[in-house]
C-alpha atoms as a PDB file:
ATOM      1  CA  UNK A   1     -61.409 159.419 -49.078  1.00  0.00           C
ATOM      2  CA  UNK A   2     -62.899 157.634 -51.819  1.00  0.00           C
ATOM      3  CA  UNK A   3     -65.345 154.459 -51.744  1.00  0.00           C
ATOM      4  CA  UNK A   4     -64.578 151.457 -54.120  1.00  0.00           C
ATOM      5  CA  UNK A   5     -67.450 149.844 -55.178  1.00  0.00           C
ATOM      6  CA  UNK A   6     -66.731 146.139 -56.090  1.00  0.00           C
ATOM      7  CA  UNK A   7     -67.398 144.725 -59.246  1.00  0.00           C
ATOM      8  CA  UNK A   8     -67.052 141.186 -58.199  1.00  0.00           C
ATOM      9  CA  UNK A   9     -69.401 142.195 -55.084  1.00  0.00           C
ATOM     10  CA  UNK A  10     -71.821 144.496 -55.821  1.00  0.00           C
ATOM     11  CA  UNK A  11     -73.944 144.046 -53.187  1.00  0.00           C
ATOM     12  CA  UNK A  12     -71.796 144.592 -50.330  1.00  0.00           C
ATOM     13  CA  UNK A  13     -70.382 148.197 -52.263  1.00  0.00           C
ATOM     14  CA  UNK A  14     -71.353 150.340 -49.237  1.00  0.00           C
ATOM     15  CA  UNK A  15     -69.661 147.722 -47.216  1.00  0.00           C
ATOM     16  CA  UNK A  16     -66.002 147.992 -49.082  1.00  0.00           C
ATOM     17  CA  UNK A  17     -63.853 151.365 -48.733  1.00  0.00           C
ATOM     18  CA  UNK A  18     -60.696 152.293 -50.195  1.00  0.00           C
ATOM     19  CA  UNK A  19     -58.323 154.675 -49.560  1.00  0.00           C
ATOM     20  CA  UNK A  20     -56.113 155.750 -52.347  1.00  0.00           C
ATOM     21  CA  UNK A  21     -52.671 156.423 -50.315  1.00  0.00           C
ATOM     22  CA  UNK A  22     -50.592 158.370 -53.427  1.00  0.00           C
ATOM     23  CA  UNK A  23     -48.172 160.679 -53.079  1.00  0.00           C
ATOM     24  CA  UNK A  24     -47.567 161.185 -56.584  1.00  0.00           C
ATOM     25  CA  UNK A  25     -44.669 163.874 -58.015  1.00  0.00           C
ATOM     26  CA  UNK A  26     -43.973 162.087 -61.223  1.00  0.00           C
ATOM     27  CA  UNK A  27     -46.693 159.547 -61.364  1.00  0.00           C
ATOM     28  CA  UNK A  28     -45.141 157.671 -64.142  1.00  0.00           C
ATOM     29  CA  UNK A  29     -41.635 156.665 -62.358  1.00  0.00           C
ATOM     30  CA  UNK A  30     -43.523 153.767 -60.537  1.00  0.00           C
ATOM     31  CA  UNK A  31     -41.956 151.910 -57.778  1.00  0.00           C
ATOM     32  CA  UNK A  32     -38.785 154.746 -58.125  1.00  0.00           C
ATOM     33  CA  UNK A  33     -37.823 157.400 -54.933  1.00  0.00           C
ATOM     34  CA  UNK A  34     -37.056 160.674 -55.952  1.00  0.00           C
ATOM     35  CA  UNK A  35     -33.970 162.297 -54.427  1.00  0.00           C
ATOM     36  CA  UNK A  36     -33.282 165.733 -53.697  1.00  0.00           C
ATOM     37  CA  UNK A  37     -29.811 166.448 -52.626  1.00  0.00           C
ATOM     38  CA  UNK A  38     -29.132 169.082 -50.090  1.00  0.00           C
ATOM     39  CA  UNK A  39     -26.141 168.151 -49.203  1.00  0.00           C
ATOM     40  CA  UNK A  40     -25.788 169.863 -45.787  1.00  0.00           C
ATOM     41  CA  UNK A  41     -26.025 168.978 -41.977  1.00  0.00           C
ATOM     42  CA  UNK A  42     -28.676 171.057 -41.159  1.00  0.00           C
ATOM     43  CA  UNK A  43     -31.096 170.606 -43.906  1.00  0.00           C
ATOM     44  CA  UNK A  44     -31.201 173.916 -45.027  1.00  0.00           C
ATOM     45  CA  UNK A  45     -31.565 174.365 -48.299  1.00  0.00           C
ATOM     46  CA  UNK A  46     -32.157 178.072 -49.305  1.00  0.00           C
ATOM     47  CA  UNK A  47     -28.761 178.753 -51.255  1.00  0.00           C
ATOM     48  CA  UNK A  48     -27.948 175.020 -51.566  1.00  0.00           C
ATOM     49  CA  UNK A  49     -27.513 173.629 -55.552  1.00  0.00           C
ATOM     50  CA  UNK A  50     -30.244 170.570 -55.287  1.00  0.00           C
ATOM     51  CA  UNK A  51     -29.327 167.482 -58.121  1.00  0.00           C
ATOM     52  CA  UNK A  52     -32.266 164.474 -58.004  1.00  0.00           C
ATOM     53  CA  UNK A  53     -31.367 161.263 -58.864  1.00  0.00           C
ATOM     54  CA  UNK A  54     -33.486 158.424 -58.316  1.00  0.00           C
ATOM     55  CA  UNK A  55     -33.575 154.705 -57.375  1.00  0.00           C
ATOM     56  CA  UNK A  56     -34.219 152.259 -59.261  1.00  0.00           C
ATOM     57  CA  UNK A  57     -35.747 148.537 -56.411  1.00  0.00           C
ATOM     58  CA  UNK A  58     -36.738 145.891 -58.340  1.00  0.00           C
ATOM     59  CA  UNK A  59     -35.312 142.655 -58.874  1.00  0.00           C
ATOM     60  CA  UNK A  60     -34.969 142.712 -63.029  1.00  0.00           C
ATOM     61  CA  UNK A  61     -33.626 145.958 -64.597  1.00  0.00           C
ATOM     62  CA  UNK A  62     -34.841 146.057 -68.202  1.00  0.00           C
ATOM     63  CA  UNK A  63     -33.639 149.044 -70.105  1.00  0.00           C
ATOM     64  CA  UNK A  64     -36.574 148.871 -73.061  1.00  0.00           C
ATOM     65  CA  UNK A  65     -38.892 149.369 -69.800  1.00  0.00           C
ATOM     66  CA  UNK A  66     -40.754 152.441 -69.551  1.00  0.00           C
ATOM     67  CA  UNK A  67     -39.001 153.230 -66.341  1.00  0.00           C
ATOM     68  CA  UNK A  68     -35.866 153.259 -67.258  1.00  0.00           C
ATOM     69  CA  UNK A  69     -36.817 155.288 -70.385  1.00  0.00           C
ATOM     70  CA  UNK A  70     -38.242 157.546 -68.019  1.00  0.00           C
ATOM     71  CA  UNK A  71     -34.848 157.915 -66.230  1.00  0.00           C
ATOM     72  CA  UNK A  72     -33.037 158.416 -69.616  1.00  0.00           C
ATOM     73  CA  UNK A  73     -34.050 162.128 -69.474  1.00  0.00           C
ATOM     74  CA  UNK A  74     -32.657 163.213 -66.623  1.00  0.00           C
ATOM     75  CA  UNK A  75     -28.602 164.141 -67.070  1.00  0.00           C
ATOM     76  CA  UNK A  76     -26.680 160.816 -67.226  1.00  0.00           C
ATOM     77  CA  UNK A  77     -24.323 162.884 -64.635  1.00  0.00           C
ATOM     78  CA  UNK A  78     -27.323 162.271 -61.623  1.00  0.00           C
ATOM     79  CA  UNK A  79     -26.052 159.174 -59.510  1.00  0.00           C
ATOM     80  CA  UNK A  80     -28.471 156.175 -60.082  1.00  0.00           C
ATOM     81  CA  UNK A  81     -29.512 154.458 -56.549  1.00  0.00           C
ATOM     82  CA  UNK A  82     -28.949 150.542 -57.455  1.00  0.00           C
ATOM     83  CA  UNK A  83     -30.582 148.051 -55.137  1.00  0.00           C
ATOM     84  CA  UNK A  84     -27.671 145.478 -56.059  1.00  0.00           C
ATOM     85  CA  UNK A  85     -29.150 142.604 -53.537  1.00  0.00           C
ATOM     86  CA  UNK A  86     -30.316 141.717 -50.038  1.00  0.00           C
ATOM     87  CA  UNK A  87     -28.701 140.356 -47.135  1.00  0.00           C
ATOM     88  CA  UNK A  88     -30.921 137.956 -44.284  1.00  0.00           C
ATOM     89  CA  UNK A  89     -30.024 135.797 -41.664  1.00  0.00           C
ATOM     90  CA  UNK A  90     -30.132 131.679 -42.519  1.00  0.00           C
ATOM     91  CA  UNK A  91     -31.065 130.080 -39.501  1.00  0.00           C
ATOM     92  CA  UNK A  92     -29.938 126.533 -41.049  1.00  0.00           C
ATOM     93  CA  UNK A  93     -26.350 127.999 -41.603  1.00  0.00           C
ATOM     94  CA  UNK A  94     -26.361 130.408 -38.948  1.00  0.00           C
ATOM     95  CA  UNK A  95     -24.799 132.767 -41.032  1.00  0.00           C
ATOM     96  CA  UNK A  96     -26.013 136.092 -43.227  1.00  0.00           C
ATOM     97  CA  UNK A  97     -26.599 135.352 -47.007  1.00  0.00           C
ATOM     98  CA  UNK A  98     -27.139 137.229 -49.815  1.00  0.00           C
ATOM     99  CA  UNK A  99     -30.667 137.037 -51.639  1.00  0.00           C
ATOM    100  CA  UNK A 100     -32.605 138.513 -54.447  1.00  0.00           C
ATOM    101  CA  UNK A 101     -29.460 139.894 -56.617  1.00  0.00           C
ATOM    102  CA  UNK A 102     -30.593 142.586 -59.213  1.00  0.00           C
ATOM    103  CA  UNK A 103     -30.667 140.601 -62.726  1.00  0.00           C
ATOM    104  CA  UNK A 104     -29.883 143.498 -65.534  1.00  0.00           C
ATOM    105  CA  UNK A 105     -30.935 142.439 -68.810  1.00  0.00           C
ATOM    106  CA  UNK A 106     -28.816 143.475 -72.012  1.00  0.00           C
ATOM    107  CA  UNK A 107     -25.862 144.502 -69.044  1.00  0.00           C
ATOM    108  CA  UNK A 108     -24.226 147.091 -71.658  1.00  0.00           C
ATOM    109  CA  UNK A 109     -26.477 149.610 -71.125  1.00  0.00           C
ATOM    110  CA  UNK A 110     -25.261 150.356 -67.665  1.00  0.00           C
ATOM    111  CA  UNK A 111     -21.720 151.702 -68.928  1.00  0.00           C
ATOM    112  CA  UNK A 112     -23.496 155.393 -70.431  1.00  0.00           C
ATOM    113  CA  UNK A 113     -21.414 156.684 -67.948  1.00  0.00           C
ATOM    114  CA  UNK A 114     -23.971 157.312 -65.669  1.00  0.00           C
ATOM    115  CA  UNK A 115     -22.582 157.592 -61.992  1.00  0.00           C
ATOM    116  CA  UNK A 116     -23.898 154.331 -59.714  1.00  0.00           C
ATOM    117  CA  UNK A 117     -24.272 153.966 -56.298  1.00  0.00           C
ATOM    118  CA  UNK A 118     -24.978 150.106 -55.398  1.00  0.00           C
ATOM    119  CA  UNK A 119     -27.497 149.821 -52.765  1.00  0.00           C
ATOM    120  CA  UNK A 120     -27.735 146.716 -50.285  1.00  0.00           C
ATOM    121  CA  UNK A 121     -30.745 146.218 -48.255  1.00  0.00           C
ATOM    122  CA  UNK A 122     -29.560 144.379 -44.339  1.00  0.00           C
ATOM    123  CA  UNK A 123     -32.899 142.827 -42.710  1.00  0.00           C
ATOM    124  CA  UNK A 124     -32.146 143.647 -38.836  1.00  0.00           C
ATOM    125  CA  UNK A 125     -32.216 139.862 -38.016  1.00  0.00           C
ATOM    126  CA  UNK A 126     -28.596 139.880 -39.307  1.00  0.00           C
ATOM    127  CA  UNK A 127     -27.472 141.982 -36.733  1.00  0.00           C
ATOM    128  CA  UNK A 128     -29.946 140.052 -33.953  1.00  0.00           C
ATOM    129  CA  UNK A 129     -27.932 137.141 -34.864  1.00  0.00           C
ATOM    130  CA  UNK A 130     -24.458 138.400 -35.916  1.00  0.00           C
ATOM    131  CA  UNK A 131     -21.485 137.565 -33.796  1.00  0.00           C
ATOM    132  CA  UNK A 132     -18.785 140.200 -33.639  1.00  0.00           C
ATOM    133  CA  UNK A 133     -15.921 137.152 -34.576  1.00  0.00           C
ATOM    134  CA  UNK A 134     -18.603 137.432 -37.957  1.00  0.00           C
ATOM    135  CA  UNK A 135     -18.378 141.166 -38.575  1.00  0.00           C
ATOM    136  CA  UNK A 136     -15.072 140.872 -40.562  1.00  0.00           C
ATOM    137  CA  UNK A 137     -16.475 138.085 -43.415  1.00  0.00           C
ATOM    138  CA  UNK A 138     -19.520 139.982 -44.144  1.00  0.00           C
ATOM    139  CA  UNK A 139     -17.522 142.639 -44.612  1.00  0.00           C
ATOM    140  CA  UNK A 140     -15.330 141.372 -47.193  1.00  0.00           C
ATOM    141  CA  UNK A 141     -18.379 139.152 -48.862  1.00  0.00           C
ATOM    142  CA  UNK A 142     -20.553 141.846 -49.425  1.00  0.00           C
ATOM    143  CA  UNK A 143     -17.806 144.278 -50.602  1.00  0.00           C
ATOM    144  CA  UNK A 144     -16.529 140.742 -52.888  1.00  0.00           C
ATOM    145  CA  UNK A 145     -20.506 140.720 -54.429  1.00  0.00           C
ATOM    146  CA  UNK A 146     -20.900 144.059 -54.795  1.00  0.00           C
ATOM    147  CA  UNK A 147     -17.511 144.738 -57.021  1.00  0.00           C
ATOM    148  CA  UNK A 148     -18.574 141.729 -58.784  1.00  0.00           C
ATOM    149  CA  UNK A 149     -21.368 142.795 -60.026  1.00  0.00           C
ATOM    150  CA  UNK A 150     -20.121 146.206 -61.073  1.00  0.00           C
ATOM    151  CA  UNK A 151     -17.322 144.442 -62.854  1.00  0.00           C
ATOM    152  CA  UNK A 152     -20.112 142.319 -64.784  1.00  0.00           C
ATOM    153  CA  UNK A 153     -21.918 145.278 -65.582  1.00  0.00           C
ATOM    154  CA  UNK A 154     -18.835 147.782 -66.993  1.00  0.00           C
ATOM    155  CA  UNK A 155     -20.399 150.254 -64.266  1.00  0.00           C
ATOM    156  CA  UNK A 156     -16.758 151.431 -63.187  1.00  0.00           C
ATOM    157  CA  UNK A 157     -18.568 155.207 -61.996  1.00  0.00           C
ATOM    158  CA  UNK A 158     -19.158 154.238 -58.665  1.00  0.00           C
ATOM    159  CA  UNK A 159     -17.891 156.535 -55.977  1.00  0.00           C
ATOM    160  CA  UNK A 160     -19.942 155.329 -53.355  1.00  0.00           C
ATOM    161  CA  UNK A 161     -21.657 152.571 -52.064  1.00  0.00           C
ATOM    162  CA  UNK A 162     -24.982 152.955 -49.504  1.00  0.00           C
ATOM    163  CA  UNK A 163     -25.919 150.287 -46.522  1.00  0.00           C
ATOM    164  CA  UNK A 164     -29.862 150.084 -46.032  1.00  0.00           C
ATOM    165  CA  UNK A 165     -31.161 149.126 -42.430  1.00  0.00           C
ATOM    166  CA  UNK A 166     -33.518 149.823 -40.432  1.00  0.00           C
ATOM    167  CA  UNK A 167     -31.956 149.067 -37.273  1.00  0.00           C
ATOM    168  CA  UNK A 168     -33.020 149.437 -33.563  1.00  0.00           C
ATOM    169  CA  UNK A 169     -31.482 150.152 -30.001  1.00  0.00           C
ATOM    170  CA  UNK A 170     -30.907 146.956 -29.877  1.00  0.00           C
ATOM    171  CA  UNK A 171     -28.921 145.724 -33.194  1.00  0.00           C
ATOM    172  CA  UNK A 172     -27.236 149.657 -32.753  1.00  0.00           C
ATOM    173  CA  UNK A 173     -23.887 148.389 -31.515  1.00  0.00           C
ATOM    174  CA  UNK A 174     -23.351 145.297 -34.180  1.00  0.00           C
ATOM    175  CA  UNK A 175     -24.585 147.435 -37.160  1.00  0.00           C
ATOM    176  CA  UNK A 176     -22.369 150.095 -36.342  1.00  0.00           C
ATOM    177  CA  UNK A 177     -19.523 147.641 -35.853  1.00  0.00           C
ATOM    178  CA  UNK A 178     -20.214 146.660 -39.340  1.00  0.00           C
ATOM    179  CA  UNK A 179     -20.493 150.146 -41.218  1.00  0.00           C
ATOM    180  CA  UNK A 180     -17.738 150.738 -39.251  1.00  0.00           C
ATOM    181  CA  UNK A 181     -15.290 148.063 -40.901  1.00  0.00           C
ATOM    182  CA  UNK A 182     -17.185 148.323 -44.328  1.00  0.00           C
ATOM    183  CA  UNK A 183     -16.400 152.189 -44.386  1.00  0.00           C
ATOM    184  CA  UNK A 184     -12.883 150.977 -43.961  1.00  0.00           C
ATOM    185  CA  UNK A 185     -12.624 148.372 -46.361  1.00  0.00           C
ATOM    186  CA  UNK A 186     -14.186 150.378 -48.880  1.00  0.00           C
ATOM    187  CA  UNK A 187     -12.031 153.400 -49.208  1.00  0.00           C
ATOM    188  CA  UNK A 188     -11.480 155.296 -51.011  1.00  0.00           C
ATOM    189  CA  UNK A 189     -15.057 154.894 -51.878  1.00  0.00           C
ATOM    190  CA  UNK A 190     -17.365 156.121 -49.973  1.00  0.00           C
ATOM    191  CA  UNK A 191     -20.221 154.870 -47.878  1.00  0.00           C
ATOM    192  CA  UNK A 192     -23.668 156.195 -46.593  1.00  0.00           C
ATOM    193  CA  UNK A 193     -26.490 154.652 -44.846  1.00  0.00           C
ATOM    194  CA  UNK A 194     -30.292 155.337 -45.223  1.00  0.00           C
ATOM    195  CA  UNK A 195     -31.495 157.291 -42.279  1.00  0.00           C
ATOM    196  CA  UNK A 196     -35.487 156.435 -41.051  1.00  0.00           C
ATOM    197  CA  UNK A 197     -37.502 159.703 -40.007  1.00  0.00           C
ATOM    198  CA  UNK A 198     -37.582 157.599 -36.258  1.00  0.00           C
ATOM    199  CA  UNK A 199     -33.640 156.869 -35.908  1.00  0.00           C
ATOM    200  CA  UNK A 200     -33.445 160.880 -36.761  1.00  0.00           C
ATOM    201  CA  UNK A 201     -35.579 161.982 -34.021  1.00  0.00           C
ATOM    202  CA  UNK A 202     -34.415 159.155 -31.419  1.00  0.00           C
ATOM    203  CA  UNK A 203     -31.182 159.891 -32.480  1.00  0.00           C
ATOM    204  CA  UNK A 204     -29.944 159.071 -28.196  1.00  0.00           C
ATOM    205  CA  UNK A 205     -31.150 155.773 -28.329  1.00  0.00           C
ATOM    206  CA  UNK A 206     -30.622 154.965 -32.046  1.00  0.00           C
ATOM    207  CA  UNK A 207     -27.265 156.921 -32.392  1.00  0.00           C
ATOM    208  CA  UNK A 208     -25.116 158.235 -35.109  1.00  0.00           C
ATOM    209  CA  UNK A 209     -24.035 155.688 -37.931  1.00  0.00           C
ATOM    210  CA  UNK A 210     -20.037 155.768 -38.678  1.00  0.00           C
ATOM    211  CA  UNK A 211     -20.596 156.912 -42.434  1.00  0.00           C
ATOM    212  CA  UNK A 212     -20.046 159.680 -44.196  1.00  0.00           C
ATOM    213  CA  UNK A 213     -23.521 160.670 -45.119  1.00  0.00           C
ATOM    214  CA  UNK A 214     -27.120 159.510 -44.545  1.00  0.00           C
ATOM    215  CA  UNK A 215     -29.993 159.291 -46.830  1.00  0.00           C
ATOM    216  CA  UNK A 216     -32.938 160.665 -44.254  1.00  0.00           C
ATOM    217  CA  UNK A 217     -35.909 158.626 -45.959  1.00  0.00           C
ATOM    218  CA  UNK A 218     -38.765 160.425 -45.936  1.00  0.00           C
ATOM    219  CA  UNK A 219     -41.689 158.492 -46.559  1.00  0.00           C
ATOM    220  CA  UNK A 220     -43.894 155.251 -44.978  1.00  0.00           C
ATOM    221  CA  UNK A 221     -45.096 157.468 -42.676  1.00  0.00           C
ATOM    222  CA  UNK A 222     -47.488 155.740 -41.128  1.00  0.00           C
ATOM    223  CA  UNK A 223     -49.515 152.824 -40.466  1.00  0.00           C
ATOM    224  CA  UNK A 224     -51.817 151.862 -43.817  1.00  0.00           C
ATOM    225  CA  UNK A 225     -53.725 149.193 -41.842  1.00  0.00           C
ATOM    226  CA  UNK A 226     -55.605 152.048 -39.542  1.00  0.00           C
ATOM    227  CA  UNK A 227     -58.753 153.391 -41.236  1.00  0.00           C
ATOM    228  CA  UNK A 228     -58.032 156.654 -39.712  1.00  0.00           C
ATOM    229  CA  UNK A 229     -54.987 156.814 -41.738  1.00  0.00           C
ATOM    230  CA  UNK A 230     -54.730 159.907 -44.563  1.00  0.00           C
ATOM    231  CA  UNK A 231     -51.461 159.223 -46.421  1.00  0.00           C
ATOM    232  CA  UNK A 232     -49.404 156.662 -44.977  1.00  0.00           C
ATOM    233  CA  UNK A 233     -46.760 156.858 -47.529  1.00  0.00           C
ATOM    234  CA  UNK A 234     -46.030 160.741 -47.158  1.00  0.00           C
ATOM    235  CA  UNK A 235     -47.807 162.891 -44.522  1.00  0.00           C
ATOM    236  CA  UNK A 236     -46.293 166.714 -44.458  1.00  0.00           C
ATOM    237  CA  UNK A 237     -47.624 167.307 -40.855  1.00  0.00           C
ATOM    238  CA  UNK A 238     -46.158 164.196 -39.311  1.00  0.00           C
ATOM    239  CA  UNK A 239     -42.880 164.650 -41.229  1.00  0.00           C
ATOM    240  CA  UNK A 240     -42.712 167.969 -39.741  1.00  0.00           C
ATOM    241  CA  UNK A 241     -42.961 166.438 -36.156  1.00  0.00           C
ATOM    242  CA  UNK A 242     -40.173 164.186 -37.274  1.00  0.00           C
ATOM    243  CA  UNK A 243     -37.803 166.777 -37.812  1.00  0.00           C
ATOM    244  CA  UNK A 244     -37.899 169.355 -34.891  1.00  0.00           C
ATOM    245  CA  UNK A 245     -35.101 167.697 -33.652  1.00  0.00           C
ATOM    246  CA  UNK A 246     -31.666 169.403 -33.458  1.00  0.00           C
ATOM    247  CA  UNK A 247     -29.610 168.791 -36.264  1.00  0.00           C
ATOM    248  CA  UNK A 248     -28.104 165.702 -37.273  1.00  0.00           C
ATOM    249  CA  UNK A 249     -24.220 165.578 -36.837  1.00  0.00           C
ATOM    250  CA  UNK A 250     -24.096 163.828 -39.912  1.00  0.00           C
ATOM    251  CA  UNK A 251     -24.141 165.646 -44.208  1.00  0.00           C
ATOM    252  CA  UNK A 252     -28.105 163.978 -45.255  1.00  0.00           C
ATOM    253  CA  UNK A 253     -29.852 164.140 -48.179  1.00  0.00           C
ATOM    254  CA  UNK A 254     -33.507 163.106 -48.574  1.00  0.00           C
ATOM    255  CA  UNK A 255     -35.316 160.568 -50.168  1.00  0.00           C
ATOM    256  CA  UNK A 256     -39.312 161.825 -50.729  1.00  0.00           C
ATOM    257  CA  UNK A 257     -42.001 159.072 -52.565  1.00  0.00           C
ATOM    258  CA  UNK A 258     -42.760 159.125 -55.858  1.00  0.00           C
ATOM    259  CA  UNK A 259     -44.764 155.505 -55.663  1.00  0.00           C
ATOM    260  CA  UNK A 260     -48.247 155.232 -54.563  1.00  0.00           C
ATOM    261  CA  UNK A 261     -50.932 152.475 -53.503  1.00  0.00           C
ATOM    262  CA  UNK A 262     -54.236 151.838 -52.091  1.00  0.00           C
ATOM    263  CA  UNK A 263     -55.804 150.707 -48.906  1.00  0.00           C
ATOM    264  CA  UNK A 264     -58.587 148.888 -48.890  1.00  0.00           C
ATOM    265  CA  UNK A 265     -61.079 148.057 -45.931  1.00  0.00           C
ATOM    266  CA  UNK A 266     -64.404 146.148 -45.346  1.00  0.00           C
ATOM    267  CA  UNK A 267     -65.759 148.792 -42.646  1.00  0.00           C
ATOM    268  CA  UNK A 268     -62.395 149.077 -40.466  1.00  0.00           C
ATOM    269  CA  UNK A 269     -61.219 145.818 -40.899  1.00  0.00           C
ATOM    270  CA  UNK A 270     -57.740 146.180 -43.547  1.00  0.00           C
ATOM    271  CA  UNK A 271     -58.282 143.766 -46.101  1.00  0.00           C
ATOM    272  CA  UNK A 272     -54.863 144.342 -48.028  1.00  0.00           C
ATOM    273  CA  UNK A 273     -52.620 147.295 -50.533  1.00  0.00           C
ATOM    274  CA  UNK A 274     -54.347 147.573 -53.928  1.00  0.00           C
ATOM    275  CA  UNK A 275     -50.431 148.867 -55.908  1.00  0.00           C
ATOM    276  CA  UNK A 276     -52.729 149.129 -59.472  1.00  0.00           C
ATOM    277  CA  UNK A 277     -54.160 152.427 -58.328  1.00  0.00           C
ATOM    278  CA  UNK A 278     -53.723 155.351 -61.530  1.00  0.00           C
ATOM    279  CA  UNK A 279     -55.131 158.296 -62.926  1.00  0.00           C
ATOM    280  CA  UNK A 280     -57.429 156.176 -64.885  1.00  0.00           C
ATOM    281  CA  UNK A 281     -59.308 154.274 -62.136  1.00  0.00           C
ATOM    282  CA  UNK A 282     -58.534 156.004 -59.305  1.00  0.00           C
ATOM    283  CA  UNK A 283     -60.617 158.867 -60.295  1.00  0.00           C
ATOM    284  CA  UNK A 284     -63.424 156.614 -62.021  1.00  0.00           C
ATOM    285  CA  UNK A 285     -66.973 158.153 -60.536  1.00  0.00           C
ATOM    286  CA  UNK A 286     -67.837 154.005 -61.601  1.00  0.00           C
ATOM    287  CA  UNK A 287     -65.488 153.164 -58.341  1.00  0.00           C
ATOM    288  CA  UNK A 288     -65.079 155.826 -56.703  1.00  0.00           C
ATOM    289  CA  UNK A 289     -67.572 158.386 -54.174  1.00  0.00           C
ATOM    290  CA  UNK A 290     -65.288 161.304 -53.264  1.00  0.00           C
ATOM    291  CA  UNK A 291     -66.044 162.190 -49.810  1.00  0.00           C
ATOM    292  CA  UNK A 292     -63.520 164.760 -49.012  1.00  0.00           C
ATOM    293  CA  UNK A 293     -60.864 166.285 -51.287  1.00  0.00           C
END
């Protein structure tokens, strides 16, 4: 754990901690998830070919960005993760909409022939709300918006297409309905579902998603606001705990961090996420007291 010590509050520097949170295995592909693909039901991967591919969740995809030219490197055969858009429930039209559609600045530079798989993110108060007369028009809008945007982009190397949700026991039975008559609509493509460490586990309650692969995401571990926190974006020990259950009846790959941030409290009391945390300050003996390694 390190201690900041404020420059705007000098005074009150034994009063302010921070807690730098990183899980870094390529520090430079900020705000990116590495993927490693096992490509098997049980998660074993001792004689199993891995290929990692990343994605790419930001609003604005500029290709002279040093992220992308990051990405450039790596084979243009590794399947790019594209968070396309968002979906959320509109209380005033009582009906799911789409929001915050990925903007791609100079477009052309998506047809390298680099495999894509479009990503939409559900918030779970669609499904809270969603009647099952409803299922069958999402279905066909957010297959409609997702082609569309691949047609705008020349990205025609899209085999599959991946539904993000963090669903509950509850909203189980109407997000299911939907994969169910996406999966459907979308052949021959095909169409996986992210996978949280908690729906793995609770896997009676949560059940099995009608897909044909998950995407088990392994990170956001825990809770950032508790000072007794040690990595809340990637903690090996409570991953571990995570995955003594059987295995899943379903082909997963993984998704493991490659972001990072910093907590910061006043005594225990959270005060916020500091996301500017790098080599450069984070390590600064002018911030920082290193208490433990």
């Amino acid at each position: 754990m390190r201690h900041l010590i404020s420059w705007l509050d000098s005074e009150k520097a034994n009063d302010i901690v921070a807690r730098s949170h990183n899980f870094y295995m390529y520090r430079y592909f900020t705000r990116l998830v590495l993927l490693l693909w096992f490509g098997t039901q049980q998660c074993s991967v001792a004689d199993q070919p891995r290929q990692p591919s990343f994605y790419f969740w930001q609003t604005q995809m500029h290709f002279d960005s040093t992220a992308w030219q990051n990405l450039t490197r790596f084979s243009g055969q590794q399947p790019l993760y594209l968070r396309m858009f968002d979906v959320d429930y509109n209380s005033a039209s009582e009906s799911a909409i789409p929001v915050g559609d990925l903007a791609v600045i100079a477009k052309t530079a998506v047809t390298d022939g680099r495999p894509i798989i479009p990503v939409v993110y559900f918030t779970n108060r669609v499904f809270e709300n969603l009647k099952e007369e409803q299922v069958s028009a999402l279905t066909r809008k957010t297959c409609s918006r997702i082609l569309q945007h691949l047609e705008n982009w020349n990205a025609g190397n899209c085999l599959e297409i991946q539904i993000d949700c963090d669903w509950t026991a509850g909203t189980r039975e109407r997000y299911f309905q939907f994969l169910a008559a996406f999966r459907a609509h979308s052949a021959p493509k095909k169409v996986s579902c992210t996978v949280r460490l908690h729906q793995y586990r609770d896997r009676k309650q949560m059940g099995i998603p009608p897909v044909d692969r998950g995407m088990l995401m392994c990170y956001n571990v825990a809770d950032p606001k508790l000072v007794r926190t040690i990595n809340s974006i990637f903690d090996p020990r409570l991953v571990k705990g995570y995955l003594k259950a059987p295995p899943y009846p379903l082909p997963l790959d993984v998704a493991l961090p490659i972001f990072g941030w910093g907590t910061w409290f006043r005594g225990n009391d959270f005060l916020g996420l500091m996301s500017n945390l790098n080599n450069a300050n984070s390590y600064d003996s002018m911030l920082y007291v290193e208490e433990s390694p």
